[in-house]
Protein backbone atom coordinates (compact mmCIF):
# COMPACT_ATOMS: atom_id res chain seq x y z
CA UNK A 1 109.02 110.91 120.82
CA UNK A 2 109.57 107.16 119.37
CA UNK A 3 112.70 105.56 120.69
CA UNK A 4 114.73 103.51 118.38
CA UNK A 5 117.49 100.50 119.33
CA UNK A 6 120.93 101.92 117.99
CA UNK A 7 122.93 98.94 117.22
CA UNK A 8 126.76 99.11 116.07
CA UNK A 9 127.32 96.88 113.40
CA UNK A 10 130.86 95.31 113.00
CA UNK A 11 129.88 93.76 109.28
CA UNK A 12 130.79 96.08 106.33
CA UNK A 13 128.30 98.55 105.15
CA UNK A 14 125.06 97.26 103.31
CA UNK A 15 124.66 97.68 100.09
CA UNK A 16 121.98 98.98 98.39
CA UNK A 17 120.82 95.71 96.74
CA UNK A 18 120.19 92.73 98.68
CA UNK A 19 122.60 90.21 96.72
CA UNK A 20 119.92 87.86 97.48
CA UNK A 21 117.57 89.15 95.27
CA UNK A 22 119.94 88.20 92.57
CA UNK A 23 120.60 84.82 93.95
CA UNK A 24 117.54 82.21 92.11
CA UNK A 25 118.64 79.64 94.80
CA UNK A 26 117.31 81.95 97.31
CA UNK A 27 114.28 83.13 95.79
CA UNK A 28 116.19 85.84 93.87
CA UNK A 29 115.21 86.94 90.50
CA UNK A 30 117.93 88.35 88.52
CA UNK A 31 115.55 88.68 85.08
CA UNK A 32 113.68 91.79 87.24
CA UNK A 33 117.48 93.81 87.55
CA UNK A 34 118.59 93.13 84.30
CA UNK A 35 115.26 94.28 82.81
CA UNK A 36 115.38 97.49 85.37
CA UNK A 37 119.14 97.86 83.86
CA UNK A 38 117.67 98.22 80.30
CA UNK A 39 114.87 100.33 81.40
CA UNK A 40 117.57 103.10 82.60
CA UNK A 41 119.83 102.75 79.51
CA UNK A 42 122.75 100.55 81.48
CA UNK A 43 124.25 97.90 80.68
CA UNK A 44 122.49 94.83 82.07
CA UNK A 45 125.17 92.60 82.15
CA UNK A 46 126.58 93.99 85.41
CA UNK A 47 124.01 91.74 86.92
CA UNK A 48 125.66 89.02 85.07
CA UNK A 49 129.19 90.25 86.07
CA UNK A 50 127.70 90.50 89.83
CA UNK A 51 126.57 86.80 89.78
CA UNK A 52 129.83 85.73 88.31
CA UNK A 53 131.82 87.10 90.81
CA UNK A 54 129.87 86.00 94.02
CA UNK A 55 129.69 82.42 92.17
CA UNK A 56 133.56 82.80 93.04
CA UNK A 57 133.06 84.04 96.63
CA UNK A 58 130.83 80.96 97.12
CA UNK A 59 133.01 78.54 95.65
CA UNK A 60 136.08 79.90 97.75
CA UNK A 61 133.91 79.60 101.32
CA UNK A 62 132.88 76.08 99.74
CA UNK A 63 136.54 75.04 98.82
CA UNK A 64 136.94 76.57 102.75
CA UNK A 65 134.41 74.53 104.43
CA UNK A 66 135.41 71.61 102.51
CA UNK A 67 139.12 71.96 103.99
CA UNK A 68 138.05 72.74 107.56
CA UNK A 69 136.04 69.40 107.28
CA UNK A 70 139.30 67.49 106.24
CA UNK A 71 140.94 68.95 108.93
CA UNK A 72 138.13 68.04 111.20
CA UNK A 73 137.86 64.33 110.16
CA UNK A 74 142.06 64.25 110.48
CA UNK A 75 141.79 65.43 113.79
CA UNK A 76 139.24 63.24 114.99
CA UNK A 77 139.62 60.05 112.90
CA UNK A 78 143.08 59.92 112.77
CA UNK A 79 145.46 62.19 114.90
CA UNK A 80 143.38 61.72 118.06
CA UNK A 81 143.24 58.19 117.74
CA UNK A 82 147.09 57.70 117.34
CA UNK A 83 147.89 60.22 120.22
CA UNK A 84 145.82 58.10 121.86
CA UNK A 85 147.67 54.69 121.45
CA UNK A 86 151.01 56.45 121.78
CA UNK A 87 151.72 55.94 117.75
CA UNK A 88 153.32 58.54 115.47
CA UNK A 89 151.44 61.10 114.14
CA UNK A 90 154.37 63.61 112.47
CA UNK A 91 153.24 63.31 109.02
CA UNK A 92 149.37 63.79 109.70
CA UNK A 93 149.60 66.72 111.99
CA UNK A 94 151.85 68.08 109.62
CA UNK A 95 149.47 67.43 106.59
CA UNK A 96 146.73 69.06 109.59
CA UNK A 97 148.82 72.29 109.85
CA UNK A 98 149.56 72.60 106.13
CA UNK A 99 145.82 72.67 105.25
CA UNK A 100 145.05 74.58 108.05
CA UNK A 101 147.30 77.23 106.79
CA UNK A 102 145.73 76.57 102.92
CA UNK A 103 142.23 77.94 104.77
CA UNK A 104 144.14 81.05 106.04
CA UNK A 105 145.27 81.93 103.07
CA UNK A 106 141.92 81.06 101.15
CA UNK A 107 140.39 82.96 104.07
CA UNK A 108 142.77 86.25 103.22
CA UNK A 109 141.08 86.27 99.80
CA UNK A 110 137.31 86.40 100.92
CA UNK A 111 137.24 90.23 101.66
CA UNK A 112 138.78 90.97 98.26
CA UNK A 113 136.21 89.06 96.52
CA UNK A 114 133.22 90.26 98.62
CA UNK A 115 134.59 93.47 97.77
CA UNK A 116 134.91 93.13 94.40
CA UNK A 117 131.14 91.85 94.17
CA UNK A 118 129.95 94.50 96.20
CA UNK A 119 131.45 97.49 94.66
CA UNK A 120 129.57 95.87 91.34
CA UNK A 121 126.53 95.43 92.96
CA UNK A 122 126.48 99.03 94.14
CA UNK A 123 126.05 99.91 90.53
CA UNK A 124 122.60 97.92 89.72
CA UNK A 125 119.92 100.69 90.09
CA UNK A 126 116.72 100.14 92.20
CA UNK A 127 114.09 98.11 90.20
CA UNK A 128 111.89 100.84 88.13
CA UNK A 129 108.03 101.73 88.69
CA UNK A 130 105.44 100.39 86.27
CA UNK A 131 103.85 103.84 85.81
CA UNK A 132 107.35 105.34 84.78
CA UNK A 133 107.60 106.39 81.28
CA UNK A 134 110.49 104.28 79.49
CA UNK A 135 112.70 107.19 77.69
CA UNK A 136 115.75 109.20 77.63
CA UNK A 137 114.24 112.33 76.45
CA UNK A 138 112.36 114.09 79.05
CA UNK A 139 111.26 116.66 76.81
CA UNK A 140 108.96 114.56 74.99
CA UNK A 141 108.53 112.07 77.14
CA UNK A 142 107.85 113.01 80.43
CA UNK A 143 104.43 112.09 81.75
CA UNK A 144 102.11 114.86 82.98
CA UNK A 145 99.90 113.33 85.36
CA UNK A 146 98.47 116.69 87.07
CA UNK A 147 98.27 120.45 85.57
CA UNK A 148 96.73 123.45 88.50
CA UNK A 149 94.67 125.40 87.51
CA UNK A 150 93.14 122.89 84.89
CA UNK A 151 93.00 124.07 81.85
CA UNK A 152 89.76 124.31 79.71
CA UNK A 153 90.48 121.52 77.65
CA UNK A 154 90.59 119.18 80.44
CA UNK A 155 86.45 119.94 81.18
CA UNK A 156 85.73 118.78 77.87
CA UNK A 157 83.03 115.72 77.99
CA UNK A 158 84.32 112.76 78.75
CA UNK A 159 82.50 110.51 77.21
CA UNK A 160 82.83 112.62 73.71
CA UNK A 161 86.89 112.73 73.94
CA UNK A 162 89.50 111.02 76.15
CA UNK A 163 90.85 112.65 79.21
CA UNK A 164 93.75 115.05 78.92
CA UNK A 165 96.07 113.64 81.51
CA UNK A 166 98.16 111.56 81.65
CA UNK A 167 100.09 112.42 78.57
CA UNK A 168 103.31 112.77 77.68
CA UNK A 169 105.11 116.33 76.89
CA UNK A 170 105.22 115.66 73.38
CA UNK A 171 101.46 114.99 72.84
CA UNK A 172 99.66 117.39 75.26
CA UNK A 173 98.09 120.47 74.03
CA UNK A 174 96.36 123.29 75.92
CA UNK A 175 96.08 127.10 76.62
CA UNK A 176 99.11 127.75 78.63
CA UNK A 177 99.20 130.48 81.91
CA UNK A 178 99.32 134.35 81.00
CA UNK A 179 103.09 135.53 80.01
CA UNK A 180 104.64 138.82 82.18
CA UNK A 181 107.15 140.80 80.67
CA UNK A 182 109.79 140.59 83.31
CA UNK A 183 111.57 137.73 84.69
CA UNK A 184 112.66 137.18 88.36
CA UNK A 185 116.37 138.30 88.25
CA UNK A 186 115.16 141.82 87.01
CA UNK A 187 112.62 142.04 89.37
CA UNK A 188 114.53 140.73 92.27
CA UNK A 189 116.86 143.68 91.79
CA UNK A 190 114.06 146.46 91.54
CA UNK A 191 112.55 145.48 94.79
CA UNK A 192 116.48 145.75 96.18
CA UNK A 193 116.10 142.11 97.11
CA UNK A 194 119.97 141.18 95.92
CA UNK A 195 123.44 142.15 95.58
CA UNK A 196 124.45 139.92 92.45
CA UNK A 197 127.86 141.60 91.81
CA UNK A 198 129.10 142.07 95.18
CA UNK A 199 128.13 138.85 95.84
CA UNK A 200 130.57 137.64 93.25
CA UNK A 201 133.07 140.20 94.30
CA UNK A 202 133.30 138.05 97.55
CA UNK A 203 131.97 134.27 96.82
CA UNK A 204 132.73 134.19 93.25
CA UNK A 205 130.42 132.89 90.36
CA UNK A 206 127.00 132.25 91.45
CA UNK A 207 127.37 134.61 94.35
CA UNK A 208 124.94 136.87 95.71
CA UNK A 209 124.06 138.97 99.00
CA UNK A 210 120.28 138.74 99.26
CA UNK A 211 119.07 141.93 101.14
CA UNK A 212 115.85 143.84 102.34
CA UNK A 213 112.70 142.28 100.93
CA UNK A 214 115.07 139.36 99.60
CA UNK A 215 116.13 138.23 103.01
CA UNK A 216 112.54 139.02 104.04
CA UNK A 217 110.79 136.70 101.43
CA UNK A 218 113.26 133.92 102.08
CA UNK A 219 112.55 134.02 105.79
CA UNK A 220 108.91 134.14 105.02
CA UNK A 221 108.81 130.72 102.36
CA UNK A 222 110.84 129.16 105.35
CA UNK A 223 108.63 130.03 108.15
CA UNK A 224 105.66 129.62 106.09
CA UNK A 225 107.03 125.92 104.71
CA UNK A 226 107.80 124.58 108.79
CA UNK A 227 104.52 125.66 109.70
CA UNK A 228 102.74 124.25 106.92
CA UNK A 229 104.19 121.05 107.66
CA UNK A 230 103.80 120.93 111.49
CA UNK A 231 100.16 121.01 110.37
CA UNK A 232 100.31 117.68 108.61
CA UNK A 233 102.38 116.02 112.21
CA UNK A 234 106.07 116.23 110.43
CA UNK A 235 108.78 116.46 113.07
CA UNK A 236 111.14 119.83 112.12
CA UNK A 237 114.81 118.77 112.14
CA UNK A 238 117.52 121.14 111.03
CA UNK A 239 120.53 119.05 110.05
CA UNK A 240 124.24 119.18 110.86
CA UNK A 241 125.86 120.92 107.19
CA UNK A 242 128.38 118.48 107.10
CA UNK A 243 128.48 114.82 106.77
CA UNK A 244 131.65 112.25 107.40
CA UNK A 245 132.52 110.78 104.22
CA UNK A 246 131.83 106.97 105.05
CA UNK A 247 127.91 108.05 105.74
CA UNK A 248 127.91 110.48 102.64
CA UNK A 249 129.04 107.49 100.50
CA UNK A 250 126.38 105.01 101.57
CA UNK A 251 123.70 107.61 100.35
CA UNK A 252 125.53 109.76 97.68
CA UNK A 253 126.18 108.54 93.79
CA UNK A 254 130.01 108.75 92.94
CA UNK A 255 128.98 110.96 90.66
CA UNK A 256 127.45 113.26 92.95
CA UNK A 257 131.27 114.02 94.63
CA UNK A 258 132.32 115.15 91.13
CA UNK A 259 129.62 117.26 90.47
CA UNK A 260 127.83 118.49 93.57
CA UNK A 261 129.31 117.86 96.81
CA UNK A 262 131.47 120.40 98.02
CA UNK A 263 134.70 119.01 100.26
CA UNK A 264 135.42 120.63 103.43
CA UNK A 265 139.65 120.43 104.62
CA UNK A 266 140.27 121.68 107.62
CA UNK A 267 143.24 120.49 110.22
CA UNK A 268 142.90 121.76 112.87
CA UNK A 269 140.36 118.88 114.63
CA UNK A 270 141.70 115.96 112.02
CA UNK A 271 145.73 116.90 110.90
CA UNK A 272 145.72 113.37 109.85
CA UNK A 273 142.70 114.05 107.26
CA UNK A 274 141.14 110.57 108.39
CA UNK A 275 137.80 111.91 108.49
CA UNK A 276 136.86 113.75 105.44
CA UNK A 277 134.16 115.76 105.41
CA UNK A 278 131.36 116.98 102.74
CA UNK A 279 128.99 119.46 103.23
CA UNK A 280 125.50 118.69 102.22
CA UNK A 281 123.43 119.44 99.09
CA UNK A 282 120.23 118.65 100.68
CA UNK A 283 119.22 117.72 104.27
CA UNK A 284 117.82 114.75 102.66
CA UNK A 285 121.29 113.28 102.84
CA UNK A 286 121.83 113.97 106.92
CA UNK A 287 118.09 113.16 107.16
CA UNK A 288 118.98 109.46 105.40
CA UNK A 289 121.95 109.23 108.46
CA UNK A 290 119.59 109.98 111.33
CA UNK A 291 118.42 106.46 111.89
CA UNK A 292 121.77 105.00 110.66
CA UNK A 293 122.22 101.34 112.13
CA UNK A 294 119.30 102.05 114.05
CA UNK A 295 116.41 99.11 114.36
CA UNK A 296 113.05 100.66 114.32
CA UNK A 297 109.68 99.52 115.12
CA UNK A 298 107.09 98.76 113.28
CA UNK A 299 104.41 100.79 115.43
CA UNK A 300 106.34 103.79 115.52
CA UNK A 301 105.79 104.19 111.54
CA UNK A 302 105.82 105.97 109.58
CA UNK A 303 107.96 108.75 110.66
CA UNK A 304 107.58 112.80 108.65
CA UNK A 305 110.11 114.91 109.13
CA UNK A 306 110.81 118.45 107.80
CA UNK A 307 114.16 119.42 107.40
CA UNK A 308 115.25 123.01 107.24
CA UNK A 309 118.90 123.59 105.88
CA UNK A 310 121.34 125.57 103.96
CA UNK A 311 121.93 123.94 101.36
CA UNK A 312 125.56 123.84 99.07
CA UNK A 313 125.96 122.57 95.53
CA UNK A 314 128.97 122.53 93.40
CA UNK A 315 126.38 122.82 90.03
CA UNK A 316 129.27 121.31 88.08
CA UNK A 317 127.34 120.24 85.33
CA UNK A 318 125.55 123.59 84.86
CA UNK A 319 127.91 125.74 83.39
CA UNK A 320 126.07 128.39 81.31
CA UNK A 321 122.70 128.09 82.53
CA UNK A 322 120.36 130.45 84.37
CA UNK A 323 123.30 133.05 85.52
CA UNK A 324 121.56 135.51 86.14
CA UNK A 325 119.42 135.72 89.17
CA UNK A 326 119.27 132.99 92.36
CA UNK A 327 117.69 129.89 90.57
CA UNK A 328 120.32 128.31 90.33
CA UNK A 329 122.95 128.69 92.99
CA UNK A 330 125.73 127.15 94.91
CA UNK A 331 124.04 128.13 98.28
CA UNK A 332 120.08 128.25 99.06
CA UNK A 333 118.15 127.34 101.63
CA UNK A 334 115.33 124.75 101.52
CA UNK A 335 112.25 123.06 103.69
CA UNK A 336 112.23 118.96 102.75
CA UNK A 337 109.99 116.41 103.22
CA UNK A 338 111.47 113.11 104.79
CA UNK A 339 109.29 110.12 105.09
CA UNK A 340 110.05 106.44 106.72
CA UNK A 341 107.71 103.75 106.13
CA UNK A 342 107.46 100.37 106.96
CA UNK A 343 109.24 97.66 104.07
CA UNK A 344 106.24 97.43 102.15
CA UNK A 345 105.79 98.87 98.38
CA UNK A 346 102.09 99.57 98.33
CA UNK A 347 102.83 101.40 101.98
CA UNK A 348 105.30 103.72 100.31
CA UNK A 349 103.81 104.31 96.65
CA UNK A 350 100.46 105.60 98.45
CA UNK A 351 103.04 108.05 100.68
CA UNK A 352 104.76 108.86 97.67
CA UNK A 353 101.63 110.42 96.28
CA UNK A 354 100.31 111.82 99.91
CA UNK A 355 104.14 113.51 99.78
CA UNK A 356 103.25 115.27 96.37
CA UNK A 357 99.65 116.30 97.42
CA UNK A 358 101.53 118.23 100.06
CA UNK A 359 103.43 120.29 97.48
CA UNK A 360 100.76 120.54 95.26
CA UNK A 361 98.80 122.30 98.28
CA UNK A 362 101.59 124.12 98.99
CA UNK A 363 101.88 125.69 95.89
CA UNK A 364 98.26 126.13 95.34
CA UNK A 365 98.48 128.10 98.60
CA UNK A 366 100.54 130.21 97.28
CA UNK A 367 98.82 130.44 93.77
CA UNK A 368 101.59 129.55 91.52
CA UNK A 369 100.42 127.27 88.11
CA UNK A 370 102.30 123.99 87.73
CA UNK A 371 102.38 120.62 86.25
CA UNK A 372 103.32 117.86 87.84
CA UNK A 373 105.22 114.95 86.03
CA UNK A 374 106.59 111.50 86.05
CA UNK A 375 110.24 111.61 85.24
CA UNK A 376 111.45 109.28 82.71
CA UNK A 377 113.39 105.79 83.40
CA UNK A 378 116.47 107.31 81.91
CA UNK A 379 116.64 110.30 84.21
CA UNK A 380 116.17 108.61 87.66
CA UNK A 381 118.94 108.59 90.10
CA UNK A 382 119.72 104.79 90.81
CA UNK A 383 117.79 104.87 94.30
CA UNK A 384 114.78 106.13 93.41
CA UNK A 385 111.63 103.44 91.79
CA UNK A 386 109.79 106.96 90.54
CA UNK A 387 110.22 110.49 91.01
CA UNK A 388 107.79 112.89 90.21
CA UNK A 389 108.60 116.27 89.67
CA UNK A 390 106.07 119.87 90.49
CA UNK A 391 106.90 122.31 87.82
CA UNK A 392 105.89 125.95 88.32
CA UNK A 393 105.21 128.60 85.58
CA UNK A 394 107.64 131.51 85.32
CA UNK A 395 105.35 134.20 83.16
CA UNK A 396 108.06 135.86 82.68
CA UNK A 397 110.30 133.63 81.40
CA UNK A 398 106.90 131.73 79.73
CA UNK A 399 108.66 128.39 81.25
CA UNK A 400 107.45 125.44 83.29
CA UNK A 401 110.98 125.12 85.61
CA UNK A 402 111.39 122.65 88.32
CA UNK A 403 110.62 123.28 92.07
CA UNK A 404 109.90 120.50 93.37
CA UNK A 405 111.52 116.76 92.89
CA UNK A 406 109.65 113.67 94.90
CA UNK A 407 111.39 110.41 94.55
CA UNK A 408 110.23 106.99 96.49
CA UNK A 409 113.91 104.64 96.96
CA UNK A 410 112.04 101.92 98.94
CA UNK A 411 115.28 100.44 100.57
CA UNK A 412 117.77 101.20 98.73
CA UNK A 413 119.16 104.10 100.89
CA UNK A 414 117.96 101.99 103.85
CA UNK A 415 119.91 99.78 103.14
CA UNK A 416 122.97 101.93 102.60
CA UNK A 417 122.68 103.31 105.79
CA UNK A 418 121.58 100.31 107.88
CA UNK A 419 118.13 101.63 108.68
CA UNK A 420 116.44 98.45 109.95
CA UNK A 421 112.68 97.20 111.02
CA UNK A 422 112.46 93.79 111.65
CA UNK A 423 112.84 90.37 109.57
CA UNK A 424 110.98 89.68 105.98
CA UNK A 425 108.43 86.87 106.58
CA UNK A 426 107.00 83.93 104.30
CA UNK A 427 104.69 81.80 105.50
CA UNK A 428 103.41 83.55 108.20
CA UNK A 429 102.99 81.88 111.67
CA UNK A 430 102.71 78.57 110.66
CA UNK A 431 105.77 75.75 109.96
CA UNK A 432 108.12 77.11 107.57
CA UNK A 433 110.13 74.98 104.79
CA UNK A 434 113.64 75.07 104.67
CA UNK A 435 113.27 76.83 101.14
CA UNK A 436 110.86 79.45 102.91
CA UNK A 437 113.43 79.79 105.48
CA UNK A 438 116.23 80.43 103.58
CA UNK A 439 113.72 83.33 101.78
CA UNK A 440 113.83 84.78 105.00
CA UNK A 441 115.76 87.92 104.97
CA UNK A 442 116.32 91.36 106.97
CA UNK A 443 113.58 94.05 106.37
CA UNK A 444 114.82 97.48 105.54
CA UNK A 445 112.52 100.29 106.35
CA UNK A 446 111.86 102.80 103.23
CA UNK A 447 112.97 106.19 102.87
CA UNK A 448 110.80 108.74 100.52
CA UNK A 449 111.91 112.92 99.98
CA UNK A 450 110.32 115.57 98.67
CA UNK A 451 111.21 119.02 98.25
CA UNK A 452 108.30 121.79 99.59
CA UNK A 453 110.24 124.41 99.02
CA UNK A 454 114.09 125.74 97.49
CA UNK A 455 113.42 129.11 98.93
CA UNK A 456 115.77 130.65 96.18
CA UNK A 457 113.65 129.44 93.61
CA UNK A 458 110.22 129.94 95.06
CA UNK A 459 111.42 133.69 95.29
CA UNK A 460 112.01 133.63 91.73
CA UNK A 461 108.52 131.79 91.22
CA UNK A 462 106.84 134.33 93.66
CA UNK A 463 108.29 137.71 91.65
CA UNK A 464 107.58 136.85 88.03
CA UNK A 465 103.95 135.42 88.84
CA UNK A 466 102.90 138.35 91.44
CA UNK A 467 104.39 141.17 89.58
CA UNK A 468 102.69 144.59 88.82
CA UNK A 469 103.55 147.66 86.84
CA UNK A 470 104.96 149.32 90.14
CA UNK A 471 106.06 146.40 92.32
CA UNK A 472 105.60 142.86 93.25
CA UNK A 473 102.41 142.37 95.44
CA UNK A 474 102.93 139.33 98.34
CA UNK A 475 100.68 136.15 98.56
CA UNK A 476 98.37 136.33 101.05
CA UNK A 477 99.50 133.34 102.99
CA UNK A 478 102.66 135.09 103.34
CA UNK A 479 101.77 138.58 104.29
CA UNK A 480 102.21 137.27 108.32
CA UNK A 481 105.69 135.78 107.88
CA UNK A 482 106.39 139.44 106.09
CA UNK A 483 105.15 141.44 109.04
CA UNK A 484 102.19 142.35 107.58
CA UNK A 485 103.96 143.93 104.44
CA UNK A 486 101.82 142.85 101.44
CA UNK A 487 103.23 145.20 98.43
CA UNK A 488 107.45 145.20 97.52
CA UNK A 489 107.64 148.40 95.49
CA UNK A 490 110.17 148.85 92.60
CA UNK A 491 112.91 151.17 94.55
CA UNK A 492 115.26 150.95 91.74
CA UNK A 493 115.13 150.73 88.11
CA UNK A 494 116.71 147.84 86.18
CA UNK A 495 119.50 146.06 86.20
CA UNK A 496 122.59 147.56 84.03
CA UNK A 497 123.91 144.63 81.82
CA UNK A 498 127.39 143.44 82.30
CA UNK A 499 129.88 144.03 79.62
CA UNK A 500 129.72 140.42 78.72
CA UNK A 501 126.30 140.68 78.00
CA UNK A 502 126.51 144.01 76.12
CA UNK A 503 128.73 142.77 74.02
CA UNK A 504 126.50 139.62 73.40
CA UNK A 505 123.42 142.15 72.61
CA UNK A 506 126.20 143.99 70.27
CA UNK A 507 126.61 141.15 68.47
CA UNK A 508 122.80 139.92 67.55
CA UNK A 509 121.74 143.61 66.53
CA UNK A 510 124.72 142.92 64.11
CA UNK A 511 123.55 139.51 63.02
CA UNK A 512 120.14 141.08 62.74
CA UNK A 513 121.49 144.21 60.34
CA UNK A 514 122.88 141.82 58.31
């Protein structure tokens, strides 16, 4: 196993832009954020607002160094020469001692401004991906870049018409996948795979036992997903659940505390509640920690891990959609790829795409159709440069829904977390300028995830595109992790509706009589 230097740094956290690359004077380019800004529908003048405010922190450690010099040269010109021949010096040590408390309080206002300019700067997004399609509206706009199995209109001669993909949502046309009449929720129940309403009975909304063939599929996706990626060399790590609030925040949006991080209180280790506590929505987030203020070398890149976790999720902004069933839940578990490569863009695009090739193969494995896409500008979280999401067909449903989302943030998290390799170099070996020198600056490895598989949801995925008239049968790269069981057999008949939904069916026969 690769052993990394663990360092404890006594500077405040990093953020996730280098303020340098907004500095000109230091080979900075402020036009690239601004433009990145307007490419994900923000306002670009926080770049502006950024520069203006460490323009202040530099004039202040200017106006600093300018009065320690004055207090050098009276010292040394002036004081010491008078102690020296025995002469009065009252007035100038005094002047000494009154500047010298001028630079403590100047000094006192330093960590105000830094933090002023840093909690800005934490706002600026990471600088968007040429190949990402500049929208809002995913719907139209996303780009699909890969569709399994390819449809007949992609064999079409090339040279007679132009190639189907890459296109966006809007302007793609083809056959879609066969439609099933039931969706996974219904069928779920019929194999006696879930307890839906005792779940809620106990957890509340979006709670569910899963039971018999459900617990037995979910085991099987997980067993099937860590094996699958020991294959490709990936390291499995299961993750602690919860994460300390100060390392949460250096990965996590603030929006992602509103409306997806569940907080844990508890007093019995902490009754002084200094150490808050979230638990996680993805092991990406304790993966991202695992190195923190570590220093790691170059040869020991890249670094794959697989990380196998429960996973909790407030769903805040979700209210309404898919109820019924366990797509979309406040607790699943799911396999995730975690990559670290060295600082070097064209080193992480190309693991990027090996990173989706896995899923696609994955899936493939399994049979399930799917596009992949390229996610709009407008949709990215701020880390991530481009995220590309694998979207399986539900037949039942007659959907495309997401299973898989693969996003490369370069350094940003890196740098959030302190996740070090070495120094950025111009000018290679030989003599540098004092310009190239000053261009010079720490080298943050970079950090790429990748879902393989939400179990929940590749359950759902599984049922509606393997069902039969009688049962569900299993994929054949499954039937080991299911003991050998390769048929789940209706046991029960459906589902009765709930008296919110009856009423709701009530209702549109009404409309419809009308």
């Amino acid at each position: 196993t690769p052993q990394h230097t663990q360092h404890s740094l006594s500077t405040p956290p990093t953020m996730p832009i280098d303020i340098n690359s907004l500095r000109t004077y230091k080979g900075g380019d402020p036009e690239l954020y601004r433009q990145s800004m307007r490419q994900r529908f923000k306002d670009p003048a926080i770049v502006d607002a950024v520069l203006a405010k460490d323009e202040q922190w530099r004039e202040k450690r200017s106006q600093i160094d300018q009065l320690r010099q004055k207090v050098n040269a009276l010292q040394r010109d002036v004081i010491a020469p008078k102690k020296k021949a025995r002469e009065d010096c009252e007035a100038e040590v005094a002047e000494m001692k009154s500047t010298q408390a001028e630079i403590k309080a100047m000094e006192g206002e330093l960590p105000e401004l830094e933090r002023e300019r840093d909690e800005l700067l934490g706002t600026i997004g990471n600088v968007v991906d040429p190949e990402v399609p500049i929208s809002q509206d995913e719907d139209e706009d996303n780009l699909v870049v890969s569709l399994y199995p390819e449809p007949l209109e992609a064999e079409s001669d090339a040279a007679a018409a132009p190639p189907l993909l890459p296109a966006p949502l809007s302007k793609l046309t083809y056959a879609l996948p066969a439609a099933k009449p039931l969706t996974h929720d219904d069928l779920l129940w019929r194999i006696d795979g879930y307890e839906p309403l005792r779940g809620q009975n106990v957890a509340g909304h979006r709670g569910y036992f899963l039971k018999n063939a459900g617990v037995l599929l979910n085991q099987a996706l997980i067993n099937y997903g860590i094996a699958f990626l020991r294959k490709k060399g990936y390291q499995v790590l299961q993750p602690p659940y919860m994460m300390n609030k100060e390392v949460m925040a250096g990965i996590a949006q603030l929006e992602d505390f509103d409306e997806q991080l569940y907080k844990v209180s508890g007093k019995t280790d902490d009754p002084e509640g200094v150490s808050e506590k979230y638990l996680i929505a993805t092991s990406e987030q304790p993966i991202c920690g695992y190195h923190r203020n570590e220093w790691i070398e170059e040869k020991t890149l890249p670094l794959r891990y697989a990380g196998i976790s429960t996973c909790f999720r407030k769903e805040a902004g979700s209210s309404g959609r898919d109820i019924r069933g366990i797509f979309r839940v406040h607790q699943f578990e799911k396999i995730e790829q975690f990559c670290v490569v060295k600082d070097d863009f064209e080193e992480s695009a190309k693991e990027q795409n090996r990173m989706i090739d896995a899923a696609k193969e994955f899936y493939e494995s399994l049979g399930f159709p799917y596009r992949v896409v390229c996610i709009v500008s407008g949709a990215l979280n701020d880390a991530a440069v481009k995220k590309y999401d694998l979207e399986a067909w539900f037949p039942g449903q007659q959907a495309y829904r997401e299973l898989v989302s693969c996003s490369n943030c370069t350094d940003f998290q890196a740098r959030g977390v302190g996740a070090r390799c070495g120094q950025k170099k111009s000018g290679g070996d030989k003599a540098k300028t004092k310009e190239e020198m000053l261009n010079e600056r720490a080298s943050y490895v970079h950090f790429l995830n990748a879902t393989l598989c939400a179990t929940g949801r590749g359950i759902c995925c599984l049922l509606e595109n393997y069902q039969e008239e009688d049962g569900v049968r299993v994929p054949e790269v499954l039937v080991p992790f299911m003991g050998g069981m390769d048929f789940l057999p209706f046991v029960r008949g459906p589902m009765e509706l709930t008296k919110g939904e009856k009423g709701k069916e009530k209702g549109s026969k009404k409309k419809g009589g009308n």
